[in-house]
PDB file of N, CA and C in Angstrom:
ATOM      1  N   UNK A   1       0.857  -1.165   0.000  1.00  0.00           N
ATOM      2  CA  UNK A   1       0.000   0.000   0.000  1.00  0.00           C
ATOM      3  C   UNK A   1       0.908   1.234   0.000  1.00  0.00           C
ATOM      4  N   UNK A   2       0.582   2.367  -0.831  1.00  0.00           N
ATOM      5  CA  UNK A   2       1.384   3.673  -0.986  1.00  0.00           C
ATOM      6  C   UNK A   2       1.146   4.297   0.629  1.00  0.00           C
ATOM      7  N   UNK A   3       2.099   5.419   0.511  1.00  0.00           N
ATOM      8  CA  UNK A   3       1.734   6.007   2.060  1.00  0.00           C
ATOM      9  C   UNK A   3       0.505   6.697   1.855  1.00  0.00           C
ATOM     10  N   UNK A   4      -0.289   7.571   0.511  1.00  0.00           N
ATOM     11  CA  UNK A   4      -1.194   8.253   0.162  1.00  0.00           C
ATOM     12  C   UNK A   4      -2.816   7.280   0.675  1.00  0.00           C
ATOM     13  N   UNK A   5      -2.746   6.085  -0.231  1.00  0.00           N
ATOM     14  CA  UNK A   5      -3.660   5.057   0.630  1.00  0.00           C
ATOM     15  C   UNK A   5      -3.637   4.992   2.135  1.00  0.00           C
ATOM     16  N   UNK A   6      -2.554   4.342   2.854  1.00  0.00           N
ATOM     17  CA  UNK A   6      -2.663   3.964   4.344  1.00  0.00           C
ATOM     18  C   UNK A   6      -3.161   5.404   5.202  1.00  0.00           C
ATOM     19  N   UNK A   7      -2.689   6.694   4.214  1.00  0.00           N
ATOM     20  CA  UNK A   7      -2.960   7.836   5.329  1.00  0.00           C
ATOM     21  C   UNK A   7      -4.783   7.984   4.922  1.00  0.00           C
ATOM     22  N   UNK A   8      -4.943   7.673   3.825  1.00  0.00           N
ATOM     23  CA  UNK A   8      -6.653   7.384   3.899  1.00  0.00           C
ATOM     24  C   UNK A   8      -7.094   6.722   4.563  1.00  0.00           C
ATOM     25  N   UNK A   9      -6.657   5.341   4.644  1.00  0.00           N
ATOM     26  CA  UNK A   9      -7.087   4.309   5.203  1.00  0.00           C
ATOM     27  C   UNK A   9      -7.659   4.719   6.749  1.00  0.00           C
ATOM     28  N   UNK A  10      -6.244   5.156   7.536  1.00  0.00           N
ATOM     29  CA  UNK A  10      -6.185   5.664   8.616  1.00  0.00           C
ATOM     30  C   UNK A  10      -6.945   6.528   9.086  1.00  0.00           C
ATOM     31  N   UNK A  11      -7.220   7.651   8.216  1.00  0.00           N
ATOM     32  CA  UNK A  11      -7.929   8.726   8.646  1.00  0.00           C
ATOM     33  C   UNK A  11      -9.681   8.158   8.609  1.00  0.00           C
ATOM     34  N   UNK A  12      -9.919   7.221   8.159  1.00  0.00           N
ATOM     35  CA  UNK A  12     -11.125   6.542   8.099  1.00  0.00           C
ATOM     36  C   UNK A  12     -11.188   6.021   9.486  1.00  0.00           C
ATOM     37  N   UNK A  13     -10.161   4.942   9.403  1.00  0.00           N
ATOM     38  CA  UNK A  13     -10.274   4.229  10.797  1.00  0.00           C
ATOM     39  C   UNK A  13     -10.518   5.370  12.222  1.00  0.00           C
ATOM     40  N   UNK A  14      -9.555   6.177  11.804  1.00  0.00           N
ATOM     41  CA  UNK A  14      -9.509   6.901  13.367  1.00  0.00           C
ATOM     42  C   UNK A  14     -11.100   7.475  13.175  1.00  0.00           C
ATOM     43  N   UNK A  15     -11.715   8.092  12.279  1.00  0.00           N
ATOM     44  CA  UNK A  15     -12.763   8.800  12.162  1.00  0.00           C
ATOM     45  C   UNK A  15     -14.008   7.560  12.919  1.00  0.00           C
ATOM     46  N   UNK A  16     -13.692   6.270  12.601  1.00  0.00           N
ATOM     47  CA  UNK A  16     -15.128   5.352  12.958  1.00  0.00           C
ATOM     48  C   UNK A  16     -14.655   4.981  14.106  1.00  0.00           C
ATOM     49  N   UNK A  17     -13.409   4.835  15.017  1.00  0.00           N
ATOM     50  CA  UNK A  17     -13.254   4.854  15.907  1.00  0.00           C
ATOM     51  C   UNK A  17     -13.594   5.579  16.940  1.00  0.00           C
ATOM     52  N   UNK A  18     -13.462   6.747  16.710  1.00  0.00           N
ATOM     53  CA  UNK A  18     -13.570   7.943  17.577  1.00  0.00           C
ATOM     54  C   UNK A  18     -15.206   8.772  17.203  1.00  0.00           C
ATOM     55  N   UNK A  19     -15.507   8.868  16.028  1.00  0.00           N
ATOM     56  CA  UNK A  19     -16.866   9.274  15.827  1.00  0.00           C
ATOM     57  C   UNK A  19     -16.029  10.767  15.193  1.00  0.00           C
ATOM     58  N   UNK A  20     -15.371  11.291  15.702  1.00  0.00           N
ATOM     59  CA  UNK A  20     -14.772  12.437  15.121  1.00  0.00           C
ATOM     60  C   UNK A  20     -14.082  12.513  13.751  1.00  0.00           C
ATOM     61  N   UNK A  21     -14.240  13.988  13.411  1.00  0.00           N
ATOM     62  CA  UNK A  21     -13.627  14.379  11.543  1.00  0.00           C
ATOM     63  C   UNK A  21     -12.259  14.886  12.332  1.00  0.00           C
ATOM     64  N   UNK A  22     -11.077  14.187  11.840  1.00  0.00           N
ATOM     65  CA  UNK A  22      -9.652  14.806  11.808  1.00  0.00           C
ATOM     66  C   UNK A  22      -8.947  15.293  10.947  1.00  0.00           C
ATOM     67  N   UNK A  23     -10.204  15.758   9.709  1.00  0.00           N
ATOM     68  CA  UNK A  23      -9.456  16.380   8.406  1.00  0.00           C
ATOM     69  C   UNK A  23      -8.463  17.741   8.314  1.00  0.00           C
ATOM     70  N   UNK A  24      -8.813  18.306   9.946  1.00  0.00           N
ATOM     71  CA  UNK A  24      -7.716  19.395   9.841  1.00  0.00           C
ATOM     72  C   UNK A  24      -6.545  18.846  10.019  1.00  0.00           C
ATOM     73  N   UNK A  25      -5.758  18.019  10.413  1.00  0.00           N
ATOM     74  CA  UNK A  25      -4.529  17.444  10.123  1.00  0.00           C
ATOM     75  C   UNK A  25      -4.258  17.292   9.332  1.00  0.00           C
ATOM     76  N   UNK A  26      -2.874  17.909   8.930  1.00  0.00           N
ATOM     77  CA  UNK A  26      -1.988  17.186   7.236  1.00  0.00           C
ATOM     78  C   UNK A  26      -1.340  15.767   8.029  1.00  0.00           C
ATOM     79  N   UNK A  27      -1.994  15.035   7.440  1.00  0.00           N
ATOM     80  CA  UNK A  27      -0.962  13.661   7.941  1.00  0.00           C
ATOM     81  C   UNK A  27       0.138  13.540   6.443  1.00  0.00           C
ATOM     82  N   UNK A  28       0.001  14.437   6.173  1.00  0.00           N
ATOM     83  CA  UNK A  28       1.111  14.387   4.727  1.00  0.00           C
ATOM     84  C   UNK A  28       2.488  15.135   5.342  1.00  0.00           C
ATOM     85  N   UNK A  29       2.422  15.778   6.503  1.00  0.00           N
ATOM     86  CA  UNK A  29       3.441  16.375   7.303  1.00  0.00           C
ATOM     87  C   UNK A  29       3.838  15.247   8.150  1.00  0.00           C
ATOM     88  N   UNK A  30       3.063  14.004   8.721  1.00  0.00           N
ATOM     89  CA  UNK A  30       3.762  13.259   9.709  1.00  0.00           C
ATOM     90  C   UNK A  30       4.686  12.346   9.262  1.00  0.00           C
ATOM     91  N   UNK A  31       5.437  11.963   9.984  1.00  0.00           N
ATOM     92  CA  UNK A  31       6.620  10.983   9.512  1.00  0.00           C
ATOM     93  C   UNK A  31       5.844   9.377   9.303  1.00  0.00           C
ATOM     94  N   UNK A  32       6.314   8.616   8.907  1.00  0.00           N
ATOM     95  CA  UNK A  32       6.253   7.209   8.379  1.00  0.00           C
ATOM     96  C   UNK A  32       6.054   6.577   9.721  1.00  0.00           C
ATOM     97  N   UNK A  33       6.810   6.442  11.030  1.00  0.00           N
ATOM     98  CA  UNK A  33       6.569   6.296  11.956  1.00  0.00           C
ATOM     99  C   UNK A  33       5.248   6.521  13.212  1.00  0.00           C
ATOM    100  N   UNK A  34       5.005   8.297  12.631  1.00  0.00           N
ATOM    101  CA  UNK A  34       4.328   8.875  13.576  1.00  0.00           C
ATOM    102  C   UNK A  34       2.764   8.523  12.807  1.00  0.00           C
ATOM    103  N   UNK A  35       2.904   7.707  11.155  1.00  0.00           N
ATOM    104  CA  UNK A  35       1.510   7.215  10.807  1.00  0.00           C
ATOM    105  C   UNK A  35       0.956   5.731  11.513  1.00  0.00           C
ATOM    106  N   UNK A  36       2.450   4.635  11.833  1.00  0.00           N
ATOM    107  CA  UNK A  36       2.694   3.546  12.363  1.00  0.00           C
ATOM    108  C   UNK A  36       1.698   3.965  13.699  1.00  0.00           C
ATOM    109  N   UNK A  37       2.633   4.728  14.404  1.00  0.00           N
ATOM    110  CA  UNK A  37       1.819   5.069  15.627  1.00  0.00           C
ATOM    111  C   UNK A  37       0.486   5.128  16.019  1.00  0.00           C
ATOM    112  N   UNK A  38      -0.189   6.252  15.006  1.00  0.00           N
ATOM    113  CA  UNK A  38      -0.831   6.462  15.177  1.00  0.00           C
ATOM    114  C   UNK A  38      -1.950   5.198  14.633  1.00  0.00           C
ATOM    115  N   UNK A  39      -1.857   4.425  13.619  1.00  0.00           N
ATOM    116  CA  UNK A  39      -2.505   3.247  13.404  1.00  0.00           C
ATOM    117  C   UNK A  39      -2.263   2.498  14.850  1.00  0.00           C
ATOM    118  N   UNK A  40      -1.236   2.078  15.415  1.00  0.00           N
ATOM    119  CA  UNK A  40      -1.429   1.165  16.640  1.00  0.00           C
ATOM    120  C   UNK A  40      -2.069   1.562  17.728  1.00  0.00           C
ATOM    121  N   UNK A  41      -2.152   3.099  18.226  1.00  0.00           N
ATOM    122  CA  UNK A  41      -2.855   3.775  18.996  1.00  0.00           C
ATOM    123  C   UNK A  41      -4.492   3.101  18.539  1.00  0.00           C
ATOM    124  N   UNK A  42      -5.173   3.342  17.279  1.00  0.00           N
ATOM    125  CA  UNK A  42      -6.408   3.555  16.785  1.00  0.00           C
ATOM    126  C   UNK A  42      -6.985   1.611  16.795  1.00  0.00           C
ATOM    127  N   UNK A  43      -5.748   0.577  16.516  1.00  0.00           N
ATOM    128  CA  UNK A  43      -6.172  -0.841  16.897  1.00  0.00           C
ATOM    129  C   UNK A  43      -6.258  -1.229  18.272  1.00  0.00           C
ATOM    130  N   UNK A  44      -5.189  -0.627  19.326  1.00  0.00           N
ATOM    131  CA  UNK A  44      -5.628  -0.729  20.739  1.00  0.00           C
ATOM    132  C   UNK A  44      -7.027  -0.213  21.043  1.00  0.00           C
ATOM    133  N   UNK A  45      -7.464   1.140  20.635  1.00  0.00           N
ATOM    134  CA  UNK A  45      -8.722   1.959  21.169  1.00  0.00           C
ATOM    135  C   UNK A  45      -9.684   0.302  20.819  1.00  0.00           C
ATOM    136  N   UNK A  46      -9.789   0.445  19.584  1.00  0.00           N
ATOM    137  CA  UNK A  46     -10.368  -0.775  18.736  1.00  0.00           C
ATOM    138  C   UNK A  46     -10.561  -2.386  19.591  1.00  0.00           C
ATOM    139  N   UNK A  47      -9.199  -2.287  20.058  1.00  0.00           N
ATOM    140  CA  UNK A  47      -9.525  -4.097  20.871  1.00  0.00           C
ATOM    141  C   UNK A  47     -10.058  -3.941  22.116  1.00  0.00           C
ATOM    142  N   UNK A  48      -9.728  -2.567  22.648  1.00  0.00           N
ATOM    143  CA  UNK A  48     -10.292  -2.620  23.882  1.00  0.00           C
ATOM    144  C   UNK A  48     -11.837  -2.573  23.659  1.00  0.00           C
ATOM    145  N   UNK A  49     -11.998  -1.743  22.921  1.00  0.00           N
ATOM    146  CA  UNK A  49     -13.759  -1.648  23.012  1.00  0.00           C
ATOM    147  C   UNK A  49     -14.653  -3.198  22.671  1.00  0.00           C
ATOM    148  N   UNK A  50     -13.633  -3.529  21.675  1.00  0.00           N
ATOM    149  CA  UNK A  50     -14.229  -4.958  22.080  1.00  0.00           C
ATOM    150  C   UNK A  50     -14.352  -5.919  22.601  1.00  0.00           C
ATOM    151  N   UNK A  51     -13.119  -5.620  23.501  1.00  0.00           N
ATOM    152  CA  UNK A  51     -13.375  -6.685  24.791  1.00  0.00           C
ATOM    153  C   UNK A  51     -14.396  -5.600  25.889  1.00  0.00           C
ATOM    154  N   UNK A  52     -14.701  -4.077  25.609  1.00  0.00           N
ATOM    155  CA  UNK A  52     -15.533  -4.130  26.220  1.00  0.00           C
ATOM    156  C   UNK A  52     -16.609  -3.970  26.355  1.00  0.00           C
ATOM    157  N   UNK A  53     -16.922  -4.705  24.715  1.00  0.00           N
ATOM    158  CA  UNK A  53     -18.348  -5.856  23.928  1.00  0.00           C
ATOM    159  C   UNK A  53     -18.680  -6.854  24.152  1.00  0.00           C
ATOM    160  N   UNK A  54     -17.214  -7.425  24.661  1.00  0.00           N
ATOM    161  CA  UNK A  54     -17.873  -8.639  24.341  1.00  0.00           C
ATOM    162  C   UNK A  54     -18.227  -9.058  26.152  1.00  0.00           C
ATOM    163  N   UNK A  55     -18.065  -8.227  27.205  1.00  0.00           N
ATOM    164  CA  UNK A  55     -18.247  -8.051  28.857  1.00  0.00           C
ATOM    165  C   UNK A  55     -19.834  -7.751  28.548  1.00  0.00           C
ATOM    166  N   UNK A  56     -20.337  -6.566  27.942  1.00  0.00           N
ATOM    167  CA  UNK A  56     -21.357  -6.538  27.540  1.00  0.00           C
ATOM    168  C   UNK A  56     -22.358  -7.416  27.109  1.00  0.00           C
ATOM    169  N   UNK A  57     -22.296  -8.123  26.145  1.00  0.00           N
ATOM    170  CA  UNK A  57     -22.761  -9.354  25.699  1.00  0.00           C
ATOM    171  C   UNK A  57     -22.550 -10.635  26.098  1.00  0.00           C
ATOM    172  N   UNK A  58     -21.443 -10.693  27.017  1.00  0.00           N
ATOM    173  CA  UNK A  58     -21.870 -12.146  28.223  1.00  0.00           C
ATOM    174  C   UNK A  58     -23.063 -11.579  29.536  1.00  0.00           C
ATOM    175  N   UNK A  59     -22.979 -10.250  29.743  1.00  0.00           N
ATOM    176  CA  UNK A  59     -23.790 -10.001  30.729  1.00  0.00           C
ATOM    177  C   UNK A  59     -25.126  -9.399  30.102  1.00  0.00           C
ATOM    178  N   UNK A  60     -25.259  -9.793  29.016  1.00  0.00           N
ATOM    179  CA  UNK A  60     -26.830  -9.273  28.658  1.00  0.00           C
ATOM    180  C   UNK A  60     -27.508 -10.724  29.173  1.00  0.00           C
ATOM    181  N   UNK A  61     -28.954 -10.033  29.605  1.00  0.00           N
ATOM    182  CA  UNK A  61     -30.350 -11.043  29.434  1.00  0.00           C
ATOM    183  C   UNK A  61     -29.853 -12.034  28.214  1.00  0.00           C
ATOM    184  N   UNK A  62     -30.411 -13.646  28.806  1.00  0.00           N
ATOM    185  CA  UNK A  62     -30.341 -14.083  27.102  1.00  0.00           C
ATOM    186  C   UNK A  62     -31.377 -14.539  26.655  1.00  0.00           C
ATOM    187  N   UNK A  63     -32.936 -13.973  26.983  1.00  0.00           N
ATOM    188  CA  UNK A  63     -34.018 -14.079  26.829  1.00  0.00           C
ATOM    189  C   UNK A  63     -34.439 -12.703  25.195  1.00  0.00           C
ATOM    190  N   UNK A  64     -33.325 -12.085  25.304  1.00  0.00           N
ATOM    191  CA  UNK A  64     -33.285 -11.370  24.011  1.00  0.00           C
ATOM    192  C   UNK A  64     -34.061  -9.769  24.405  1.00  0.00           C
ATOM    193  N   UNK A  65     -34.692  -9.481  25.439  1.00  0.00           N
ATOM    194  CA  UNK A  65     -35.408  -8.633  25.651  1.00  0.00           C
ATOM    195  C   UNK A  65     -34.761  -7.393  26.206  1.00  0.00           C
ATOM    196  N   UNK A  66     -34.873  -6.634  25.698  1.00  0.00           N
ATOM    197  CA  UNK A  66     -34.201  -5.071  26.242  1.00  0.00           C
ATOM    198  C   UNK A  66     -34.640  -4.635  27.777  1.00  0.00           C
ATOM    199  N   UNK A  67     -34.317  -4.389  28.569  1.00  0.00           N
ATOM    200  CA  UNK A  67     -34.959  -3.910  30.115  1.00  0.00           C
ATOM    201  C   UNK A  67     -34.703  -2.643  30.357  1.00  0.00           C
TER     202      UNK A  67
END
């Protein structure tokens, strides 16, 4: 993947991660590293929330009904 793709890629991910627009950033100014980063920052946010989905969904009702 070019760096032009992954900094799309990224700026997607962080955007559905977070719910927030980070288009005021030039990530065309950050280093190769500081894009690394910032992708591993945005898969941690990412695993945590789903482990703290899936805490959620062992402790739901399993009768299916909302309370």
């Amino acid at each position: 993947m070019d760096r032009n793709s992954f900094i799309r890629v990224l700026e997607g991910c962080i955007s559905s991660a977070t719910g927030r627009d980070y288009k005021h950033i030039d990530w065309t100014k950050m280093s190769d590293q500081g894009l690394v980063e910032c992708a591993e920052l945005v898969r941690d946010l990412l695993e945590k929330r789903l482990r703290d989905l899936d805490k959620v969904v062992a402790s739901a009702p399993i009768d299916g009904n909302i309370h």
